[in-house]
Protein backbone atom coordinates (compact mmCIF):
# COMPACT_ATOMS: atom_id res chain seq x y z
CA UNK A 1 -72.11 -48.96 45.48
CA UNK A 2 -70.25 -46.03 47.07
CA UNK A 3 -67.19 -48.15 47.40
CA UNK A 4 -67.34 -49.27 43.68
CA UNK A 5 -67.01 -45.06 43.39
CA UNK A 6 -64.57 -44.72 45.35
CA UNK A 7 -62.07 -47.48 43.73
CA UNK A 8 -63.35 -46.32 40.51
CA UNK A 9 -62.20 -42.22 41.32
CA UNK A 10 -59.02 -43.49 42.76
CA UNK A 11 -58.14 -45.10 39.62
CA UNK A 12 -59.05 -42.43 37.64
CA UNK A 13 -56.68 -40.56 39.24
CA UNK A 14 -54.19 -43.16 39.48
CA UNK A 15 -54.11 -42.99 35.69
CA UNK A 16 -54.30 -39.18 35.30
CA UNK A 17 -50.49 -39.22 37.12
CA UNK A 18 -49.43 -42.08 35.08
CA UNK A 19 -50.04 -39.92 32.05
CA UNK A 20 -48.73 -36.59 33.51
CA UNK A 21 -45.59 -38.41 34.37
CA UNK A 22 -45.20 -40.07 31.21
CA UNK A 23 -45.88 -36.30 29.37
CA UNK A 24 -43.22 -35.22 31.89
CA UNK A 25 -40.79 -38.09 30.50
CA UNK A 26 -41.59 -37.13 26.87
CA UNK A 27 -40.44 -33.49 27.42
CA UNK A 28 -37.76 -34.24 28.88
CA UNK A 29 -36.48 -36.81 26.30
CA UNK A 30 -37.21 -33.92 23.65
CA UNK A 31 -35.02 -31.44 25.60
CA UNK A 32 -32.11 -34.03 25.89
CA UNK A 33 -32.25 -34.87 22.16
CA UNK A 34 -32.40 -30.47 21.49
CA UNK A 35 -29.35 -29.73 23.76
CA UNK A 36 -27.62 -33.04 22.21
CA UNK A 37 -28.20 -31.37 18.29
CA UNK A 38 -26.98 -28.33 20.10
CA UNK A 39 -23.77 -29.71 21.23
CA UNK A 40 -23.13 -31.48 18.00
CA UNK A 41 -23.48 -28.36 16.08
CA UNK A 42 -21.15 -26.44 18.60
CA UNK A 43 -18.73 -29.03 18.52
CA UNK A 44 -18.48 -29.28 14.89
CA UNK A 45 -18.38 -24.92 14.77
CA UNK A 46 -15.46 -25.31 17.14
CA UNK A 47 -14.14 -27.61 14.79
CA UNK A 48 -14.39 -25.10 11.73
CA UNK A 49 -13.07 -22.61 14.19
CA UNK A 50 -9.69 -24.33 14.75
CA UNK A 51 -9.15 -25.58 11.61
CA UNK A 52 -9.40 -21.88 10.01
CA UNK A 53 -7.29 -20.27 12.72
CA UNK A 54 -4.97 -22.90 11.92
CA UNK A 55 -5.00 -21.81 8.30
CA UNK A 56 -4.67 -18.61 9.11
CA UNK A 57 -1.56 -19.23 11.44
CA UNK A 58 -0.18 -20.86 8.07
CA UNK A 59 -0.75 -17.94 6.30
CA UNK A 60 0.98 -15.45 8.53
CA UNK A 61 4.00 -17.88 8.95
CA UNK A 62 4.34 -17.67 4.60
CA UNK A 63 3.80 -13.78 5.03
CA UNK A 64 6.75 -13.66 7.41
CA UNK A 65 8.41 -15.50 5.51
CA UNK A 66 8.29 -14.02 2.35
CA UNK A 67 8.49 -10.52 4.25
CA UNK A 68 12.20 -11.77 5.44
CA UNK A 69 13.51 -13.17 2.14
CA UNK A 70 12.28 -9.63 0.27
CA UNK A 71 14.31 -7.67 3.12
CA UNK A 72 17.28 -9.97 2.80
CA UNK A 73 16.95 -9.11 -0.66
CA UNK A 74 16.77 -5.31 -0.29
CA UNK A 75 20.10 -5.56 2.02
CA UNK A 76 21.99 -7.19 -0.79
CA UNK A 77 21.06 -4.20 -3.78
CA UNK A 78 19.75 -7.00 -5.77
CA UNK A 79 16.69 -4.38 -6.60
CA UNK A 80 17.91 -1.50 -9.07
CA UNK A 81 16.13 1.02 -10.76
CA UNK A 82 17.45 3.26 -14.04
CA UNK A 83 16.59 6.94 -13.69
CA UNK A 84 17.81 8.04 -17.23
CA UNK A 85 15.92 4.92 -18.76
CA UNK A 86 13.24 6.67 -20.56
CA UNK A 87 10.29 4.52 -22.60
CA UNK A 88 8.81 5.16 -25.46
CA UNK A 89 5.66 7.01 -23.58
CA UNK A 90 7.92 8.48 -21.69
CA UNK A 91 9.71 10.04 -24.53
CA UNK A 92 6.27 11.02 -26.64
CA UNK A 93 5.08 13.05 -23.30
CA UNK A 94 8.62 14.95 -23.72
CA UNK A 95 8.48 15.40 -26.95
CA UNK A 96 4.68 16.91 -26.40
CA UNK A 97 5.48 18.98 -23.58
CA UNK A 98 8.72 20.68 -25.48
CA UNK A 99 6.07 21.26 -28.43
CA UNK A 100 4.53 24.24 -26.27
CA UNK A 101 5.53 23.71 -22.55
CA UNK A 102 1.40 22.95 -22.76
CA UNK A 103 1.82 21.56 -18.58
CA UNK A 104 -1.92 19.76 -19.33
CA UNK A 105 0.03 17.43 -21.18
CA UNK A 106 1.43 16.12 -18.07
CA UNK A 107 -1.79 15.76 -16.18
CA UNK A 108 -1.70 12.39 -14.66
CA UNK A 109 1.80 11.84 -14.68
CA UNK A 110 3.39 10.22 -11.36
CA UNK A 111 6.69 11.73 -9.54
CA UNK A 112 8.85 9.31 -11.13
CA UNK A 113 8.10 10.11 -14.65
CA UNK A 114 8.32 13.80 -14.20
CA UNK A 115 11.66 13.37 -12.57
CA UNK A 116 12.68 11.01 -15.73
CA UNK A 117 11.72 13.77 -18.00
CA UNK A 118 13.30 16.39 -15.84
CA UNK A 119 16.83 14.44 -15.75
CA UNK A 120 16.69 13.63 -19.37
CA UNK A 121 15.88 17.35 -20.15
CA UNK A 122 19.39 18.03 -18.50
CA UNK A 123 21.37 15.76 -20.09
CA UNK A 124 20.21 16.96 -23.27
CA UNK A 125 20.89 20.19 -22.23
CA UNK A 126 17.30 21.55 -22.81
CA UNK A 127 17.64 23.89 -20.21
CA UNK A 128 14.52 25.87 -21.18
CA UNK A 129 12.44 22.37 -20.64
CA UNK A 130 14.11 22.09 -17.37
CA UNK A 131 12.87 25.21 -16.49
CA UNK A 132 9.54 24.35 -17.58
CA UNK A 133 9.43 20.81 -15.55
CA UNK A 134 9.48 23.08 -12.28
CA UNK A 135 6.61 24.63 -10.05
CA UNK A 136 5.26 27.80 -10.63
CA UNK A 137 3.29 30.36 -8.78
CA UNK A 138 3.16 33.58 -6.70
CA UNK A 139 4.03 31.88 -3.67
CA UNK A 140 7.07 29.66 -4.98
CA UNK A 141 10.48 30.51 -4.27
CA UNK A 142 13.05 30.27 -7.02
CA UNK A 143 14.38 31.92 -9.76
CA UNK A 144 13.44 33.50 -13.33
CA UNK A 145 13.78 31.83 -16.52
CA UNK A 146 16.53 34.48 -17.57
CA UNK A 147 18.49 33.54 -14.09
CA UNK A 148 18.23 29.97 -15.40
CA UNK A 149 18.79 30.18 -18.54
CA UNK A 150 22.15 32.40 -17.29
CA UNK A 151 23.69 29.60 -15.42
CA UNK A 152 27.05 28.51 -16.11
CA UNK A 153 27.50 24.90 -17.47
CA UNK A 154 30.27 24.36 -14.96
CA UNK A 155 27.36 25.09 -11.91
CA UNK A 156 25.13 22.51 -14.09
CA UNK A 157 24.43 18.63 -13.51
CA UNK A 158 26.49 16.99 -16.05
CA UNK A 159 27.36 13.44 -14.83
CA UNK A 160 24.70 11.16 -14.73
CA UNK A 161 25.93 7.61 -14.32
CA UNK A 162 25.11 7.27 -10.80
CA UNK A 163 21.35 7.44 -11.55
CA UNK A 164 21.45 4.70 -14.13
CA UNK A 165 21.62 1.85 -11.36
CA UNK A 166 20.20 3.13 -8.04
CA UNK A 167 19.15 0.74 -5.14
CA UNK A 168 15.70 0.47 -2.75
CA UNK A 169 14.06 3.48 -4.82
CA UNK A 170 10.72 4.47 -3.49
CA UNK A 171 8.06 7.68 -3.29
CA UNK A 172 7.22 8.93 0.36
CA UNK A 173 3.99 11.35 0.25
CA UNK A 174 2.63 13.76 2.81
CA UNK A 175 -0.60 13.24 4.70
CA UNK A 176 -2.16 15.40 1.80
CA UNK A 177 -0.09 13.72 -1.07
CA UNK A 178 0.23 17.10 -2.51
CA UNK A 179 4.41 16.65 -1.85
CA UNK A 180 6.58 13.96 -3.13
CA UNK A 181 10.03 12.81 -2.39
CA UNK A 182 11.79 10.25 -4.56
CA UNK A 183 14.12 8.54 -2.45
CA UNK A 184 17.09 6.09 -3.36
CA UNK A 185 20.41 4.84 -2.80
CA UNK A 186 23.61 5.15 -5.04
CA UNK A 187 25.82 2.59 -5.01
CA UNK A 188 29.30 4.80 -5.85
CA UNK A 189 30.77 4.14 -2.86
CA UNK A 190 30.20 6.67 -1.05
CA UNK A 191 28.48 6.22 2.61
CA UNK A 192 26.92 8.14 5.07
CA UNK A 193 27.69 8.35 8.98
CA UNK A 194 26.24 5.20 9.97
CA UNK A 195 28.22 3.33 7.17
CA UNK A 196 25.09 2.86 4.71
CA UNK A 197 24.77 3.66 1.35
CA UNK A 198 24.73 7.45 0.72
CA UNK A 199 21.05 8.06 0.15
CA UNK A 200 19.74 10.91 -2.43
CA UNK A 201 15.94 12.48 -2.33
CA UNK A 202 14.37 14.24 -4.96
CA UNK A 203 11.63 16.91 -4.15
CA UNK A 204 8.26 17.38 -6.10
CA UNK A 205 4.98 18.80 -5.40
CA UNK A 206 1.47 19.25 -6.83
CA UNK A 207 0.53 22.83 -8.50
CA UNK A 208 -2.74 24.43 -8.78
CA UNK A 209 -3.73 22.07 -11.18
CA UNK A 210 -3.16 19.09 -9.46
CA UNK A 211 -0.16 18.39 -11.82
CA UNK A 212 3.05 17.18 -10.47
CA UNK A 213 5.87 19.62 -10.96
CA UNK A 214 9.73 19.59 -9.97
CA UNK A 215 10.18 21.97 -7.05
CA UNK A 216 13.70 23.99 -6.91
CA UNK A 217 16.32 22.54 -5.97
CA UNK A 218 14.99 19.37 -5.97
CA UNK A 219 17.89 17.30 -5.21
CA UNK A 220 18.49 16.61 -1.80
């Protein structure tokens, strides 16, 4: 009888180990199969991955690209820009503004349109709306109306065809955009020292009011 025990407690455990092992085997076979999902979902990320950097090195090649042919462009003056073209808004705010020199009527207005209406006013000869076109203020250094209203036509702007068909205009700001420059190039032969296109600037800056205004001596 003791010996029947004994074989039967040695199977027992026999079989215990064969079922540990197997349990062993099955968590093992589950790990495999979680690392394999694993590596198929990295592999197909890294996929993804490539094929938008990819896209993206596409896009940057068309950006250069157009970058270049828009610079080739500039260098050949095929972009020109009329500063005595004046549009219908245009000419209402002038019209408006000359009614009672009212400056909240040119709240809003950009640097370019106030230098429009301040070349326009000259060309007219509306001296007095010139005048009113500049900044004002304590701390502003210029002249009186009655100075300006003194000046001698022959010390006044009176040819304006070189500002009908200017080249590579654009507005530069300071860090506080409070100052304006209107900068272009006129294509009237003239050059500077470096053999470029002789390039004008045009000064504004913003009054009390936050209103762009035409500082003296604007041209530069």
């Amino acid at each position: 009888m003791k010996k029947l025990l004994c074989i039967v407690c040695i199977l027992m455990v026999a079989l215990s180990g064969c079922n540990n092992q197997n349990n062993n085997l099955d968590e093992a076979n589950e790990t495999i199969k979680i690392l394999t999902e694993k590596v198929s979902e990295l592999e197909t990320e890294n996929e993804r991955l490539v094929y938008s950097a990819e896209r993206l090195r596409r896009s940057n090649d068309e950006l250069k690209e157009k970058i270049i042919e828009y610079l080739e462009n500039d260098l050949l003056n095929e972009a020109t820009y009329n500063l005595m073209n004046m549009s219908e808004e245009n000419q209402e705010v002038y019209a408006r503004f000359k009614e009672d020199y009212d400056k909240s009527t040119l709240i809003d207005k950009d640097p370019l349109t106030i230098c429009k209406l301040y070349f326009h006013a000259i060309s007219m000869k509306d001296y007095e709306t010139e005048y009113q076109l500049y900044i004002q203020g304590e701390n502003i250094r210029g002249w009186t109306y009655e100075e300006h209203m003194e000046i001698p036509d022959e010390h006044r702007m009176t040819d304006f065809e070189a500002f009908k068909k200017v080249y590579r205009l654009h507005v530069k700001y300071n860090e506080s955009k409070t100052q304006a420059t209107i900068i272009w190039e006129l294509n009237n032969g003239e050059m500077d020292t470096i053999g470029e296109l002789y390039k004008q600037g045009f000064s504004l800056m913003k009054d009390e009011d936050d209103i762009w205004r035409v500082g003296f001596v604007p041209m530069q």
